[in-house]
Structures are given as C-alpha cells and as structure tokens.
PDB file of N, CA and C in Angstrom:
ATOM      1  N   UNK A   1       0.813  -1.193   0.000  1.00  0.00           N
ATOM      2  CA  UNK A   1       0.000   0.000   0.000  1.00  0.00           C
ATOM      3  C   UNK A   1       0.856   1.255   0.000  1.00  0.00           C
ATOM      4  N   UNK A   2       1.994   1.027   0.168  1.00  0.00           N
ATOM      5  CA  UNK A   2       3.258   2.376  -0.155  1.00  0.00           C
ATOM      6  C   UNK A   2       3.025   3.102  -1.469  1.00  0.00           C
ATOM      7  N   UNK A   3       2.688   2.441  -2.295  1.00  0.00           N
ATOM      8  CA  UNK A   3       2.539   2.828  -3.902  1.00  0.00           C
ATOM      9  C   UNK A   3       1.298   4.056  -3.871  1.00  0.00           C
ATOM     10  N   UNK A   4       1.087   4.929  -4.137  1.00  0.00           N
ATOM     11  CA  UNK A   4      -0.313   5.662  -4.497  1.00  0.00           C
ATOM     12  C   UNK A   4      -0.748   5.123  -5.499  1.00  0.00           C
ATOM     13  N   UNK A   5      -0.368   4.759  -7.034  1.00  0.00           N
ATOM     14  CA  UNK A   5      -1.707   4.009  -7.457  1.00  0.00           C
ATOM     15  C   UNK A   5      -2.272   3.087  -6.564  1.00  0.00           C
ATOM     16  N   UNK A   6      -1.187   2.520  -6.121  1.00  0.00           N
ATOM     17  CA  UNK A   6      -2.659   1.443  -5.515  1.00  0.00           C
ATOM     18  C   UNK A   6      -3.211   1.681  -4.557  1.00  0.00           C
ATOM     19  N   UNK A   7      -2.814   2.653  -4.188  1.00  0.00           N
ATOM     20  CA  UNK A   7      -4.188   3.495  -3.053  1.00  0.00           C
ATOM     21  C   UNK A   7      -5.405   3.671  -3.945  1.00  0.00           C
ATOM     22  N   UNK A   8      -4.964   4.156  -4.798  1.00  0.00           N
ATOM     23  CA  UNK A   8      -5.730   4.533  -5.654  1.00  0.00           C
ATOM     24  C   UNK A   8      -7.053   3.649  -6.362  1.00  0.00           C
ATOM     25  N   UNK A   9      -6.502   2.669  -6.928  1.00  0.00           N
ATOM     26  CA  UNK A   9      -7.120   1.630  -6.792  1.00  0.00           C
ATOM     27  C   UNK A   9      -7.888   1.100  -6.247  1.00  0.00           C
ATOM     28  N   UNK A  10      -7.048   0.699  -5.046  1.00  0.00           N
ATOM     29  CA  UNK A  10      -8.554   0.509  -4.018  1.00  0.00           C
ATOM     30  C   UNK A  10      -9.238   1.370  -3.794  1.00  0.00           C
ATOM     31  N   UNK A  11      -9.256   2.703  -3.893  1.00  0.00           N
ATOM     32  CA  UNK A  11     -10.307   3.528  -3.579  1.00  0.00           C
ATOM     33  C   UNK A  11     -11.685   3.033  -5.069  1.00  0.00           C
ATOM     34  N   UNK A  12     -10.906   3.073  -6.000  1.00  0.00           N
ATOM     35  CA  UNK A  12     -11.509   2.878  -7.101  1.00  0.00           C
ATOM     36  C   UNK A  12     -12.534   1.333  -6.713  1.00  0.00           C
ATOM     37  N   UNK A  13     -11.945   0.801  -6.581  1.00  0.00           N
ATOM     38  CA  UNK A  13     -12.591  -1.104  -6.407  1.00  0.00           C
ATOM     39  C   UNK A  13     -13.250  -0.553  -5.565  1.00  0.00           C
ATOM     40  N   UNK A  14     -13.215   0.022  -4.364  1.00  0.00           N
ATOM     41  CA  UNK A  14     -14.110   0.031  -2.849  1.00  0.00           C
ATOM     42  C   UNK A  14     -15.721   0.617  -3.435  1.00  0.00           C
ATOM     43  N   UNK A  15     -15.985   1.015  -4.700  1.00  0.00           N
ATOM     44  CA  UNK A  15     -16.921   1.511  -4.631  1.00  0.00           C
ATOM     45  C   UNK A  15     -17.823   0.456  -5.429  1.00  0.00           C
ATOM     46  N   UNK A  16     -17.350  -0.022  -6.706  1.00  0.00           N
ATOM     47  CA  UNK A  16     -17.561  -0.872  -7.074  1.00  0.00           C
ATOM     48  C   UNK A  16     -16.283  -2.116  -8.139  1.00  0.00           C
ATOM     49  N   UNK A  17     -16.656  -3.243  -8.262  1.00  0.00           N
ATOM     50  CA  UNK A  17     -16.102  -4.032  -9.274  1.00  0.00           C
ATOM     51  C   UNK A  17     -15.963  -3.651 -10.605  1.00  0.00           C
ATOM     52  N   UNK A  18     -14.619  -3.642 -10.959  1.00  0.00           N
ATOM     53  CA  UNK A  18     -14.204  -3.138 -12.536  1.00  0.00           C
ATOM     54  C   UNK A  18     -13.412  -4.145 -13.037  1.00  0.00           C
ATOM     55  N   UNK A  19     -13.703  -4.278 -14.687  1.00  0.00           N
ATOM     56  CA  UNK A  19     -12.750  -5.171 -15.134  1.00  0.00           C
ATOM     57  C   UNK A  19     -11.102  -4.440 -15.417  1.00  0.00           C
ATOM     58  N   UNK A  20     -10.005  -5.481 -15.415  1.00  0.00           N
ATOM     59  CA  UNK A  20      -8.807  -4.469 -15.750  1.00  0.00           C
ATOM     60  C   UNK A  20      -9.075  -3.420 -16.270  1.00  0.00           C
ATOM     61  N   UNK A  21      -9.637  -3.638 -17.679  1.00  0.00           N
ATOM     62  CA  UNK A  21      -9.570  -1.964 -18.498  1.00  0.00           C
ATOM     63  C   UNK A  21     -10.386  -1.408 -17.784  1.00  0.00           C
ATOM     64  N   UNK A  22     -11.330  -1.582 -17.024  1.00  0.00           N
ATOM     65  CA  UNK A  22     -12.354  -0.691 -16.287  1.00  0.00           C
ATOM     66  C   UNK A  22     -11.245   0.537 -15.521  1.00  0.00           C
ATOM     67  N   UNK A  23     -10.058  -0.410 -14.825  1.00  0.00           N
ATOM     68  CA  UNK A  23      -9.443   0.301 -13.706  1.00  0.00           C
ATOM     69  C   UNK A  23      -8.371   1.088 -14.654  1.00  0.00           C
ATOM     70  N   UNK A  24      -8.189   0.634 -15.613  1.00  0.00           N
ATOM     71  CA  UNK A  24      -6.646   1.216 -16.274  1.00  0.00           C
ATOM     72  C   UNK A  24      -7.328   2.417 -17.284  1.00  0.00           C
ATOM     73  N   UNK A  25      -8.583   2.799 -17.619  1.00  0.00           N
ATOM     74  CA  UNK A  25      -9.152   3.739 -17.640  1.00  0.00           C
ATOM     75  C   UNK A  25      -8.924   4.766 -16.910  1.00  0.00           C
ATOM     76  N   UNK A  26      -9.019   4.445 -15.468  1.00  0.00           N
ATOM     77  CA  UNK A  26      -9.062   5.827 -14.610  1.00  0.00           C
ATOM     78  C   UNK A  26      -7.874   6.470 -14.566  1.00  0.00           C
ATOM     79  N   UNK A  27      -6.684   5.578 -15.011  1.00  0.00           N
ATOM     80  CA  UNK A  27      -5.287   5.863 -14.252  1.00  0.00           C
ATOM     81  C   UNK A  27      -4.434   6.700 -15.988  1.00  0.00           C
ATOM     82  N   UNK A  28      -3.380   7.445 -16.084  1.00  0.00           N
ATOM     83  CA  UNK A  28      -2.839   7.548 -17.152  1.00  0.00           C
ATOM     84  C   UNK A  28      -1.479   6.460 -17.329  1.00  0.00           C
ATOM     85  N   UNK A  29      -1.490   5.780 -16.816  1.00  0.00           N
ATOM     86  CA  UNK A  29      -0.365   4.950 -17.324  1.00  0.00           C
ATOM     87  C   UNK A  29      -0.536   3.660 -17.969  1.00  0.00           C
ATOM     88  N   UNK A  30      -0.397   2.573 -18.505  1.00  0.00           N
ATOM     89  CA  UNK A  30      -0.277   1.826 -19.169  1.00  0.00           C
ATOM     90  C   UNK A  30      -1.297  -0.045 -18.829  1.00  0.00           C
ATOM     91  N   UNK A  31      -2.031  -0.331 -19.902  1.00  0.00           N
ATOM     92  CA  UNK A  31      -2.617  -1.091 -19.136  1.00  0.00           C
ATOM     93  C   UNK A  31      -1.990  -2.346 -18.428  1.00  0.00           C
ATOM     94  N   UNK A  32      -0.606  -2.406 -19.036  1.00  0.00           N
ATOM     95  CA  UNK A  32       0.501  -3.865 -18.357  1.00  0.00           C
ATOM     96  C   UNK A  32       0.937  -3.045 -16.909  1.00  0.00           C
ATOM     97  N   UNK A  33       1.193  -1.806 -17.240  1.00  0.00           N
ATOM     98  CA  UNK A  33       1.459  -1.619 -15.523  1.00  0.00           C
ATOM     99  C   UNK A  33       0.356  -1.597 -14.322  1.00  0.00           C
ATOM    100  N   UNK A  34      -1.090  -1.218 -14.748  1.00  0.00           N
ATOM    101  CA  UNK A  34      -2.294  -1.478 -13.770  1.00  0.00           C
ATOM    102  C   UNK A  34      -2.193  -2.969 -13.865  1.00  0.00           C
ATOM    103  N   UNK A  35      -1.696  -3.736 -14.483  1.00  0.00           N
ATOM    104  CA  UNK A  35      -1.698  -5.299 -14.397  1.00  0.00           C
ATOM    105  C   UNK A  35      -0.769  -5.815 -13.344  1.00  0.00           C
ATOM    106  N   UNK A  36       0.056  -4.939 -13.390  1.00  0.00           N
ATOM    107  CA  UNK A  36       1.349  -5.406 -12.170  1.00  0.00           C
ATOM    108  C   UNK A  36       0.705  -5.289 -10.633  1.00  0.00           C
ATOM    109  N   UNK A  37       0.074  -3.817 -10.651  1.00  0.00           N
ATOM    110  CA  UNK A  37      -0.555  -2.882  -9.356  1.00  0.00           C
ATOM    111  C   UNK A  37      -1.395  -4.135  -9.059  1.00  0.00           C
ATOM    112  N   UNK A  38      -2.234  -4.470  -9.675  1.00  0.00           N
ATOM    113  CA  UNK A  38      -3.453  -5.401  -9.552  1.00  0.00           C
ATOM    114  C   UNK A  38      -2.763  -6.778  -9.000  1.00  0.00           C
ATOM    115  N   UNK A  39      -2.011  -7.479  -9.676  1.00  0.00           N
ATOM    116  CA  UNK A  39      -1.066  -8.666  -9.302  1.00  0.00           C
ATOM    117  C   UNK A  39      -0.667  -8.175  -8.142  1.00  0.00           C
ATOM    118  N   UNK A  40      -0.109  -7.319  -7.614  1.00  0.00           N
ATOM    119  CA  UNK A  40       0.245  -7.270  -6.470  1.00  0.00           C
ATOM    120  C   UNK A  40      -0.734  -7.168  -5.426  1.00  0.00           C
ATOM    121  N   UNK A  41      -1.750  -6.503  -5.911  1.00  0.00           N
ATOM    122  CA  UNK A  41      -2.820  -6.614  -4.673  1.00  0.00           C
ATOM    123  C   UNK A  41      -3.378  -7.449  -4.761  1.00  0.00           C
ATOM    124  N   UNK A  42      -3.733  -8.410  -5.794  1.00  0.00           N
ATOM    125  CA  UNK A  42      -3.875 -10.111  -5.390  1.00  0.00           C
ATOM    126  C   UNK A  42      -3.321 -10.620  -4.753  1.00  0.00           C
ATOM    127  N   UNK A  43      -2.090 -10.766  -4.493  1.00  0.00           N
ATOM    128  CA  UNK A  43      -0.937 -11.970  -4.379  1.00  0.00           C
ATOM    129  C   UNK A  43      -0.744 -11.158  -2.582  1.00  0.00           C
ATOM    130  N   UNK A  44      -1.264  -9.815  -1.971  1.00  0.00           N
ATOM    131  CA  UNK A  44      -1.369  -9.852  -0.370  1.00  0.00           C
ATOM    132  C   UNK A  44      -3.126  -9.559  -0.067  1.00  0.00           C
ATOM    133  N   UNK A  45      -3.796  -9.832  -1.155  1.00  0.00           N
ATOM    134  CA  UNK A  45      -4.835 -10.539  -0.573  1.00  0.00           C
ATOM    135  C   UNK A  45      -6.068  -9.463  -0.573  1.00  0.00           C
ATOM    136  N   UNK A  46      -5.692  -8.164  -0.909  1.00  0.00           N
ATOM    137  CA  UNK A  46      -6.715  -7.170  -0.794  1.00  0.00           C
ATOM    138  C   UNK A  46      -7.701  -7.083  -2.041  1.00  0.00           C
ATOM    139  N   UNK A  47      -7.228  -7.725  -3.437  1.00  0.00           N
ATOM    140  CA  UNK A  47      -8.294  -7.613  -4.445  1.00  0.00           C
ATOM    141  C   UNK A  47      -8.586  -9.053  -4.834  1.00  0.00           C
ATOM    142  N   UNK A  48      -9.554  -9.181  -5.273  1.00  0.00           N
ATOM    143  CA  UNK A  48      -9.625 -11.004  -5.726  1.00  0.00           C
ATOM    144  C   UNK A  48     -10.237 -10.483  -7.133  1.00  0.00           C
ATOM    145  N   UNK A  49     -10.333 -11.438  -7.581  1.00  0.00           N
ATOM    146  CA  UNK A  49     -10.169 -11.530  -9.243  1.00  0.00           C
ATOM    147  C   UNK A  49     -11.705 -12.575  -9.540  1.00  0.00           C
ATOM    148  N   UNK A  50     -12.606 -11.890 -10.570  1.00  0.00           N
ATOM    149  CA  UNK A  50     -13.793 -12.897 -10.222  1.00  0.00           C
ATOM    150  C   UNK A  50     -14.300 -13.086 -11.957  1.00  0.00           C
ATOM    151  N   UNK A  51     -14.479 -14.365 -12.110  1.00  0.00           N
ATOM    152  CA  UNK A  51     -14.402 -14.589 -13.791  1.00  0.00           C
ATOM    153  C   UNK A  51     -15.866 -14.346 -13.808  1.00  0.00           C
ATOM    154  N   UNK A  52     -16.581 -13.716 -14.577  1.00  0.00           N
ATOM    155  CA  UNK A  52     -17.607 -13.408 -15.076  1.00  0.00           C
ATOM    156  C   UNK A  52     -17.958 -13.520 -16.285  1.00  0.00           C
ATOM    157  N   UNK A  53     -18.345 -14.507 -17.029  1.00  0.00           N
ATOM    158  CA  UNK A  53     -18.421 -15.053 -18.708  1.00  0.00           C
ATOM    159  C   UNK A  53     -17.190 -14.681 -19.464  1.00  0.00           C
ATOM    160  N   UNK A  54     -16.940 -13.583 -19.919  1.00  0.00           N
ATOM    161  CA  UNK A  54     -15.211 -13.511 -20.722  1.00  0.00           C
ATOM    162  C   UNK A  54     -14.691 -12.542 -20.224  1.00  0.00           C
ATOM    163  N   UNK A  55     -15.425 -11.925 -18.839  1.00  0.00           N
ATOM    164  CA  UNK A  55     -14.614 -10.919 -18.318  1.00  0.00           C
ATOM    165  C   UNK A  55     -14.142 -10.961 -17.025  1.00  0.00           C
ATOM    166  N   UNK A  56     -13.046 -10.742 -16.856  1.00  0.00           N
ATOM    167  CA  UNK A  56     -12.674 -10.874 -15.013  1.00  0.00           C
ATOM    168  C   UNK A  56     -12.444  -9.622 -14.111  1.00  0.00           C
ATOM    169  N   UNK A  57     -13.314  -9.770 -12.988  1.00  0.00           N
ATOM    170  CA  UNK A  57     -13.519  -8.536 -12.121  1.00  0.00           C
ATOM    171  C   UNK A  57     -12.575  -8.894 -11.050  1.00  0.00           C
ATOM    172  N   UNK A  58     -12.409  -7.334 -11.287  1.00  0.00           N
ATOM    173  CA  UNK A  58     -11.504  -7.231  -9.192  1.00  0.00           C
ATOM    174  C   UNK A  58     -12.372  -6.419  -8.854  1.00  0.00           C
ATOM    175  N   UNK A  59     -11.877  -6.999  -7.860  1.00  0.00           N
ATOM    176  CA  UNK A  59     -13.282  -6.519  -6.403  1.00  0.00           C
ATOM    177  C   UNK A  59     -11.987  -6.522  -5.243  1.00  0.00           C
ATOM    178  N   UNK A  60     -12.507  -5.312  -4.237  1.00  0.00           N
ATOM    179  CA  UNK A  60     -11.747  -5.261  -3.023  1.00  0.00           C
ATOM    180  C   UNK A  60     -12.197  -5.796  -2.184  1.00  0.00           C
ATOM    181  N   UNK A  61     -11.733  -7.047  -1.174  1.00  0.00           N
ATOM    182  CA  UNK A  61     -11.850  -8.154  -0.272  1.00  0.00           C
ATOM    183  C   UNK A  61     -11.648  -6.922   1.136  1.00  0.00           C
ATOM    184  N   UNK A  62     -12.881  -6.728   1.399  1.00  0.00           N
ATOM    185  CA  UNK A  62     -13.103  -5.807   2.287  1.00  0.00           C
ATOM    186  C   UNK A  62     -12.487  -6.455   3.975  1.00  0.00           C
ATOM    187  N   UNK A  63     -12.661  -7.553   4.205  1.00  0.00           N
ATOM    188  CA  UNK A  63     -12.106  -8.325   5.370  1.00  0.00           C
ATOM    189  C   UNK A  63     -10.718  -8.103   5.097  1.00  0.00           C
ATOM    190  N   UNK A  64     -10.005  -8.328   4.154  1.00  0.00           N
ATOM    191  CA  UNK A  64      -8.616  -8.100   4.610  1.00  0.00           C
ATOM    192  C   UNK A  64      -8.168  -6.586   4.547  1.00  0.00           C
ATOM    193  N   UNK A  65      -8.864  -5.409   3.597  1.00  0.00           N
ATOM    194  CA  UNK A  65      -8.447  -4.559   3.861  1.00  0.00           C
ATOM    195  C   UNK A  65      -9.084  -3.997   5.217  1.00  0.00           C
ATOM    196  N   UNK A  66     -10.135  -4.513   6.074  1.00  0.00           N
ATOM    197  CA  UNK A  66     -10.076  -4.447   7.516  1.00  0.00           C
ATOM    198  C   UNK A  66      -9.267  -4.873   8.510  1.00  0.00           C
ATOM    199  N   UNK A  67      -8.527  -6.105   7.872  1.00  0.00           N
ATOM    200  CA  UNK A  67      -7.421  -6.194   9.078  1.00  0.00           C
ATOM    201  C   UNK A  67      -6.402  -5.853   8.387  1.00  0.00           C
ATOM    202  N   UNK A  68      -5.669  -5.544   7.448  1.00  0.00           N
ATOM    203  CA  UNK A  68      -4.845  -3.847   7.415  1.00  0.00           C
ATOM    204  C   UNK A  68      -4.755  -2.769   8.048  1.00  0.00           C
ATOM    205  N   UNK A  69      -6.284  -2.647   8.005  1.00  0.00           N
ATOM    206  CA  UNK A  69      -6.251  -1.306   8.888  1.00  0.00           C
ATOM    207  C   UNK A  69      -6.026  -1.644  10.272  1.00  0.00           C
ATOM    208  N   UNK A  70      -6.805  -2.607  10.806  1.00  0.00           N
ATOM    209  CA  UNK A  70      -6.640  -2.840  12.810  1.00  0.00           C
ATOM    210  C   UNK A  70      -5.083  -3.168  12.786  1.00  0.00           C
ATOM    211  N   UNK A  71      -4.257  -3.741  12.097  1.00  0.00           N
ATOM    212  CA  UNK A  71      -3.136  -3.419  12.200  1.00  0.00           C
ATOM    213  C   UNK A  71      -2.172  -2.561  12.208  1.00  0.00           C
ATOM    214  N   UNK A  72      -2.553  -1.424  11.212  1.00  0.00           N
ATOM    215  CA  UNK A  72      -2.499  -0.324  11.393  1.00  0.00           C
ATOM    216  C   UNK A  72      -2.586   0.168  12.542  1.00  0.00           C
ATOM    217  N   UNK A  73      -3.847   0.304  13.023  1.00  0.00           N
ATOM    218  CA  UNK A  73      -4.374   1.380  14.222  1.00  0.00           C
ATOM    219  C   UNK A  73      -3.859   1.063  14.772  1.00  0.00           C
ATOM    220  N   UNK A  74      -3.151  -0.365  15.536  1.00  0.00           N
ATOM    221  CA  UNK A  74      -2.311  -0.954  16.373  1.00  0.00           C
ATOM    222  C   UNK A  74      -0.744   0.950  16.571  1.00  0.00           C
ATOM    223  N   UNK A  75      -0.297   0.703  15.638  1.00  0.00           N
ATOM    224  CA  UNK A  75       0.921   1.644  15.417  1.00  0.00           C
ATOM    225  C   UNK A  75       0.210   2.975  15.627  1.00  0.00           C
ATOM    226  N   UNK A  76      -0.898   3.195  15.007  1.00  0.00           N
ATOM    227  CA  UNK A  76      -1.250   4.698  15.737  1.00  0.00           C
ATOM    228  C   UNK A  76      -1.518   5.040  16.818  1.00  0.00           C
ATOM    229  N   UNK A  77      -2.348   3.943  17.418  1.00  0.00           N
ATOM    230  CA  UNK A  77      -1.988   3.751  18.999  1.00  0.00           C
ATOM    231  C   UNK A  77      -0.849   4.582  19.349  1.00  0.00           C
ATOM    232  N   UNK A  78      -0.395   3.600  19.208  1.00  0.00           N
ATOM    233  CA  UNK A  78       1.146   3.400  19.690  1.00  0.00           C
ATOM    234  C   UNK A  78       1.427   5.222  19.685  1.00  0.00           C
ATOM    235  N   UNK A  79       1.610   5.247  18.540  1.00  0.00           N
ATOM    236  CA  UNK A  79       2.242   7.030  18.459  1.00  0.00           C
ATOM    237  C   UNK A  79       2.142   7.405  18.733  1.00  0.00           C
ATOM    238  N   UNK A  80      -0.092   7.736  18.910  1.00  0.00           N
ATOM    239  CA  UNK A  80      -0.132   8.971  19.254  1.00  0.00           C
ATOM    240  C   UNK A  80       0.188   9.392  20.952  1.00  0.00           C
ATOM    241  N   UNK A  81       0.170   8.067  21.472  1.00  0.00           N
ATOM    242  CA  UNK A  81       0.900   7.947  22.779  1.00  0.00           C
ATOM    243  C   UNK A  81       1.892   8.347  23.194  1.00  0.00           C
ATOM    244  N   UNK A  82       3.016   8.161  22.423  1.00  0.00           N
ATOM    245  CA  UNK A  82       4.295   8.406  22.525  1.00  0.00           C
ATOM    246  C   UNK A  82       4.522  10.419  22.438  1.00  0.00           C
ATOM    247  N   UNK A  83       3.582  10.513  21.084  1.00  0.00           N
ATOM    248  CA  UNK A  83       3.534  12.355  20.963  1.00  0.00           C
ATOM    249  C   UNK A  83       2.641  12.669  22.218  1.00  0.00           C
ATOM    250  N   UNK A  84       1.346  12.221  22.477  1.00  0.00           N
ATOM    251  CA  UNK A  84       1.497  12.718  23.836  1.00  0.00           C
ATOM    252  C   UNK A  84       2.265  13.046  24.559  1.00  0.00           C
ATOM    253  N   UNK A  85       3.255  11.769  25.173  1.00  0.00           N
ATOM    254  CA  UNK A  85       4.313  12.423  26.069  1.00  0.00           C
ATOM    255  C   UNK A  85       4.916  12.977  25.846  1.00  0.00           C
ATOM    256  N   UNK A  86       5.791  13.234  25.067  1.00  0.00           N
ATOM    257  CA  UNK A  86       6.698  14.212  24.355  1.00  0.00           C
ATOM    258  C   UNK A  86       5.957  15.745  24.840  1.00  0.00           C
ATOM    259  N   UNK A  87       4.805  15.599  24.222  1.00  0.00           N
ATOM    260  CA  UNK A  87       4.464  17.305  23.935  1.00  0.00           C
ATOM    261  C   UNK A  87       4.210  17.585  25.793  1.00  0.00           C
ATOM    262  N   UNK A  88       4.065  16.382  26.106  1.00  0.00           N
ATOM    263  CA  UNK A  88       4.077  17.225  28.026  1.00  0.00           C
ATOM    264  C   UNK A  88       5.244  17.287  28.219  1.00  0.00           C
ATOM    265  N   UNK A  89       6.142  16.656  27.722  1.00  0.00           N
ATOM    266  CA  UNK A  89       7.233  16.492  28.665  1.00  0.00           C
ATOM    267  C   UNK A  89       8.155  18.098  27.645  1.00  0.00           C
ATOM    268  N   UNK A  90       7.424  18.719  26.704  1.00  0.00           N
ATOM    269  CA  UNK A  90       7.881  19.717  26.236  1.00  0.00           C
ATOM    270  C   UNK A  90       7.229  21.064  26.654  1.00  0.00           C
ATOM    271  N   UNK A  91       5.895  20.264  27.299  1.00  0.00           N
ATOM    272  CA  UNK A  91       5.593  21.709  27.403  1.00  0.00           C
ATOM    273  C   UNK A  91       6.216  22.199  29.058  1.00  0.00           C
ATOM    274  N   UNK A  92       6.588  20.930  29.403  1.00  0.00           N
ATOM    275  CA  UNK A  92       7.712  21.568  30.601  1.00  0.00           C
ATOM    276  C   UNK A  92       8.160  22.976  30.593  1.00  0.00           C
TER     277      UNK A  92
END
C-alpha cells in the first residue's frame, strides 16, 4: 500500500467491481502496468479476481483490507501515545 496508485485503486474497487480496463481507464499509465498494481494486490490478498463469462472482475476483499487497517491502528496507537508524552514532557 506504499505505492499511491494502488491506493488509488482501491479507492476505485471500494466503490464498485471493474474489469482491468475498467481500472486502467481511470489511471494515465499503461494497461501492463495497472496489471502489475493489480497482481500485487492479489498476491497480499486485498483484491480477488472474479471470472464473469469472458470478463474478469476485481473486487476489493473488504475483510482483509479491515485487518490492514486494525493493524495499522495498532501503530497509531502506539504514536499517538508516545507524541502525547513528548508534547508534556515539552511543554515543561
């Protein structure tokens, strides 16, 4: 998820299911490179790929991009804890 297209992306999938060219439409770069973006968000699990007569949809697998995020929040926790103390121990 470091990449911004594929933020991007998933923002795109989260609303609804598009076929590749559906998604490589939105983007200006090339449709073999939205093919890579996409492969990669298959292969950790956030888009699945769904054959539909001669066309195949990605769709965003909303359960795993939920535990992304609680993993996430785990570390923001964490931080915003840490800047708490800091900013008391600055506003000393």
């Amino acid at each position: 998820m470091a990449d911004p297209t594929r933020r991007e992306i998933i923002g795109l999938l989260a609303n609804k299911a598009l076929t590749l060219n559906g998604v490589a439409e939105n983007f200006p770069v090339s449709r073999p490179a939205i093919s890579k973006h996409i492969k990669i968000l298959t292969q950790c699990g956030l888009v699945v790929i769904k054959q539909q007569g001669r066309e195949r949809y990605c769709q965003v697998d909303f359960n795993k991009l939920k535990e992304m995020n609680d993993w996430v929040a785990q570390f923001h926790t964490f931080w915003n804890q840490k800047l708490d103390a800091l900013g008391g121990l600055l506003e000393r």
